[in-house]
C-alpha atoms as a PDB file:
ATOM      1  CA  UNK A   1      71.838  32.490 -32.263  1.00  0.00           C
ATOM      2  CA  UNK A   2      68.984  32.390 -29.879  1.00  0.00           C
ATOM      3  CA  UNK A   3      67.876  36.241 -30.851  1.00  0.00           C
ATOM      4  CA  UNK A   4      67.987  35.322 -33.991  1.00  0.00           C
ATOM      5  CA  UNK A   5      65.660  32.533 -33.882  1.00  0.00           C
ATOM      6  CA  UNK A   6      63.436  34.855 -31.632  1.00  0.00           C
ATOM      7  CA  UNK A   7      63.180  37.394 -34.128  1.00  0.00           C
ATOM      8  CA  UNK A   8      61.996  34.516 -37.145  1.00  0.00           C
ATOM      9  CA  UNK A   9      59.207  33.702 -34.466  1.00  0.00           C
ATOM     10  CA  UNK A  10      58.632  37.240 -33.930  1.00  0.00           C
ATOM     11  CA  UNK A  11      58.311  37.745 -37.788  1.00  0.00           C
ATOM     12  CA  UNK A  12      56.531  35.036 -38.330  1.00  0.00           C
ATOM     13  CA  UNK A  13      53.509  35.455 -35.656  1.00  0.00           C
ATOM     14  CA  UNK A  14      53.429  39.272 -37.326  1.00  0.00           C
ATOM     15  CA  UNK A  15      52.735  37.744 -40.450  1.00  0.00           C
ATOM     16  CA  UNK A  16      50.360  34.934 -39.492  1.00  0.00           C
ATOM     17  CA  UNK A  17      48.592  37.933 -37.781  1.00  0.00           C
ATOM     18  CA  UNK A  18      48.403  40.096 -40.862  1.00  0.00           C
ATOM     19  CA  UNK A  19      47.401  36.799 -42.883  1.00  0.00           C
ATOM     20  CA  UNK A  20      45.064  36.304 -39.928  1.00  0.00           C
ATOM     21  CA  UNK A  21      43.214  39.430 -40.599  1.00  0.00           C
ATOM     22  CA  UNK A  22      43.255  39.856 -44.763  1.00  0.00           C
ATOM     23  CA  UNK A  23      41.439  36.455 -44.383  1.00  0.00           C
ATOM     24  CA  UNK A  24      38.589  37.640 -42.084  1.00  0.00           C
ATOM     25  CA  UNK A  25      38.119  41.094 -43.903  1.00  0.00           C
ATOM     26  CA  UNK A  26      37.830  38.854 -46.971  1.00  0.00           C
ATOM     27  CA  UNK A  27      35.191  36.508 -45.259  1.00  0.00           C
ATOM     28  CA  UNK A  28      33.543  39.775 -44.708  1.00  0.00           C
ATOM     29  CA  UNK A  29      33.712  41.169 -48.080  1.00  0.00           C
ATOM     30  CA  UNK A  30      32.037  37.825 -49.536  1.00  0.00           C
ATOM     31  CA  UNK A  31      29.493  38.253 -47.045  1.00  0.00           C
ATOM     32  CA  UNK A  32      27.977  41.915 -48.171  1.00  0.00           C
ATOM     33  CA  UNK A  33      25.532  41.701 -50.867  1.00  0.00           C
ATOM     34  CA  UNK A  34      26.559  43.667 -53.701  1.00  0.00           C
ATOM     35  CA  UNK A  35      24.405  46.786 -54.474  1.00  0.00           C
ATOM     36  CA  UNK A  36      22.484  46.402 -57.291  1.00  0.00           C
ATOM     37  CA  UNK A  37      22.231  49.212 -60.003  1.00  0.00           C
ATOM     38  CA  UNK A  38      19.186  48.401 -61.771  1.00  0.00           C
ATOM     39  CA  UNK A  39      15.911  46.961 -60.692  1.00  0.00           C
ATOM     40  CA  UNK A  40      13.239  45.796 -62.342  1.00  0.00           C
ATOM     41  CA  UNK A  41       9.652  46.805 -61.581  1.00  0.00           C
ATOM     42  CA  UNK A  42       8.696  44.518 -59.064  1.00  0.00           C
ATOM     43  CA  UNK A  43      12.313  45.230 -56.566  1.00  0.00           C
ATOM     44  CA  UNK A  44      11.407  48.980 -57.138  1.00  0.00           C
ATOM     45  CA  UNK A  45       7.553  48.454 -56.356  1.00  0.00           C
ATOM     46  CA  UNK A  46       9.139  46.814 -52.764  1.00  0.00           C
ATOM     47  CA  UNK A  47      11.589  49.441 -52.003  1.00  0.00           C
ATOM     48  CA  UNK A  48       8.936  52.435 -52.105  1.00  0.00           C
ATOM     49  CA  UNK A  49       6.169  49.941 -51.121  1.00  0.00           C
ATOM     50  CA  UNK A  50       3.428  51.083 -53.686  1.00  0.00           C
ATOM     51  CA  UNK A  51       1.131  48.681 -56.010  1.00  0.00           C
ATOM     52  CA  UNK A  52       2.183  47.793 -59.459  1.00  0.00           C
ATOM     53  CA  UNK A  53      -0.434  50.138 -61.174  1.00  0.00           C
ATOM     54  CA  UNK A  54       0.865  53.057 -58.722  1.00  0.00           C
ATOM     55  CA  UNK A  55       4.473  52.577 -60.112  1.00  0.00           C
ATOM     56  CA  UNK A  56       3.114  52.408 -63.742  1.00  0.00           C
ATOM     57  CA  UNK A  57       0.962  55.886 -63.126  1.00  0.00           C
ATOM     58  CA  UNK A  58       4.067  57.542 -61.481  1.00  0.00           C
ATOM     59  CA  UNK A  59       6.381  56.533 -64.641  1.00  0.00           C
ATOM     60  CA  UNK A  60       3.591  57.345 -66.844  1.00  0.00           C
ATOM     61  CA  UNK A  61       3.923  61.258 -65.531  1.00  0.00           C
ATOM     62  CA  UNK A  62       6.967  61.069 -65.081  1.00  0.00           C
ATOM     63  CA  UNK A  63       7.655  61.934 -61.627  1.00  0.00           C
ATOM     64  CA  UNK A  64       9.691  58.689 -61.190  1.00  0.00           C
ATOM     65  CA  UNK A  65      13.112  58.321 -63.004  1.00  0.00           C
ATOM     66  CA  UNK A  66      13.263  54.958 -65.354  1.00  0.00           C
ATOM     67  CA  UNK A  67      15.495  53.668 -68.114  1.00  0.00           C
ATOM     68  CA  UNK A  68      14.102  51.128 -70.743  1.00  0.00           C
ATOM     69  CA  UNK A  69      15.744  48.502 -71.645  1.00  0.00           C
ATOM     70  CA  UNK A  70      14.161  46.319 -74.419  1.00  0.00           C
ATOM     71  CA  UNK A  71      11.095  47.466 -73.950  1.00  0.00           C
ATOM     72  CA  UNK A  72      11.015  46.616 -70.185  1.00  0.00           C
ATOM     73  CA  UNK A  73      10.855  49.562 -67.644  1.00  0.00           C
ATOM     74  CA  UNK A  74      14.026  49.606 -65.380  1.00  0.00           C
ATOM     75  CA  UNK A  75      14.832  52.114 -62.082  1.00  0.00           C
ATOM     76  CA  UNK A  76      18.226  52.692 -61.145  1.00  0.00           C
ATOM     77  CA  UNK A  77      18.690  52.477 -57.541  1.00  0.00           C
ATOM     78  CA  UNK A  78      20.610  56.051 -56.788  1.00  0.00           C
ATOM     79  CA  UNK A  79      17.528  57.467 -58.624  1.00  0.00           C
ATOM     80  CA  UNK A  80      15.231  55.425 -56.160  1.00  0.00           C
ATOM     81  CA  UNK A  81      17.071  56.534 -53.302  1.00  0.00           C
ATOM     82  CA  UNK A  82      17.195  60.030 -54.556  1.00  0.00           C
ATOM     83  CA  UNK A  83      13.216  60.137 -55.394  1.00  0.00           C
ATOM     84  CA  UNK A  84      12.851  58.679 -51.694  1.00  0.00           C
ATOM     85  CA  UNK A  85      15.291  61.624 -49.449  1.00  0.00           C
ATOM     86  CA  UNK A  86      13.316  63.729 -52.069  1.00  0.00           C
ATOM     87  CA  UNK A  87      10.002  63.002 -50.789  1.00  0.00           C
ATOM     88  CA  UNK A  88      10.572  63.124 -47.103  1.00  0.00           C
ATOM     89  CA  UNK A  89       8.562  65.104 -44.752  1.00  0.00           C
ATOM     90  CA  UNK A  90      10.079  66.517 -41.662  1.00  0.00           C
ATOM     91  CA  UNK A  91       8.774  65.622 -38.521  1.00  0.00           C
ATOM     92  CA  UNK A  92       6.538  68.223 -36.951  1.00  0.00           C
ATOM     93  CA  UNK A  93       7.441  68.857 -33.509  1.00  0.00           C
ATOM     94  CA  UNK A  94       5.459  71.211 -31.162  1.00  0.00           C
ATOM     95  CA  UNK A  95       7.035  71.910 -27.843  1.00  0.00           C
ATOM     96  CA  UNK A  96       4.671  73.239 -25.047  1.00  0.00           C
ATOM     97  CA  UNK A  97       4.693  73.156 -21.790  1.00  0.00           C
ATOM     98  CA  UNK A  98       1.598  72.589 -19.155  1.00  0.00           C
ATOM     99  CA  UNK A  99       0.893  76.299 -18.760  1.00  0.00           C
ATOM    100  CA  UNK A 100      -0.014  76.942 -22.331  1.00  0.00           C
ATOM    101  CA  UNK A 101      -2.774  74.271 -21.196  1.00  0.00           C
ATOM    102  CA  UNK A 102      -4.172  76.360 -18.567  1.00  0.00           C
ATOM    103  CA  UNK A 103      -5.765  79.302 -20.252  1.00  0.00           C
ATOM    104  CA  UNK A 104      -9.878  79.197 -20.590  1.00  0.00           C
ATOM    105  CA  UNK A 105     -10.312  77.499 -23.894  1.00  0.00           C
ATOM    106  CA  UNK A 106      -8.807  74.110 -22.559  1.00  0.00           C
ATOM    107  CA  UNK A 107     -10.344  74.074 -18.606  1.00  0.00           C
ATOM    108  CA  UNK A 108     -13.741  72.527 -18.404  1.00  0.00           C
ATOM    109  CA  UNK A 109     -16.496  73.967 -16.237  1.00  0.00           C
ATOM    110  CA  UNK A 110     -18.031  71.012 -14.064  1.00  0.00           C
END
């Protein structure tokens, strides 16, 4: 009878565990913002940190991606992110070392 009993407990502290943890991935579920899809003109002139009349010239020639919805000008956020990797410069690295320094051109005559 005692094993018996000691395998309830044993069940029941597996459960209380699971329970345990499906109520602290919840908790961290409700704690994540939800993305949003569509911003309006003032969230998208934040995100790529240009001045209102900046955003307005770049939808104007088209080389930003908008939707509009009742006459107001909306950006989707994949297409913001998109427009952003799109636009990124790669670093420019040079690697030298001190003897490339030591030729004429950089010593100075005192």
């Amino acid at each position: 009878m005692e094993k018996i009993e000691m395998e309830a407990i044993d069940n029941m502290k597996s459960l209380f565990s699971l329970l345990i943890e499906e109520i602290k991935s919840v908790k961290e579920d409700k704690n994540k913002l939800p993305i949003q899809r569509l911003l309006n003109t003032e969230e998208a002139m934040k995100i790529l940190g240009i001045k209102k009349s900046k955003l307005y010239d770049m939808v104007s020639r088209q080389e930003l991606p908008h939707i509009k919805i009742a006459g107001k000008i909306m950006f989707d956020s994949t297409d913001l992110k998109k427009f952003i990797e799109s636009n990124k410069k790669e670093k420019f690295r040079y690697d030298f070392n001190a003897g490339d320094l030591k030729g004429n051109k950089y010593n100075k005559k005192r």
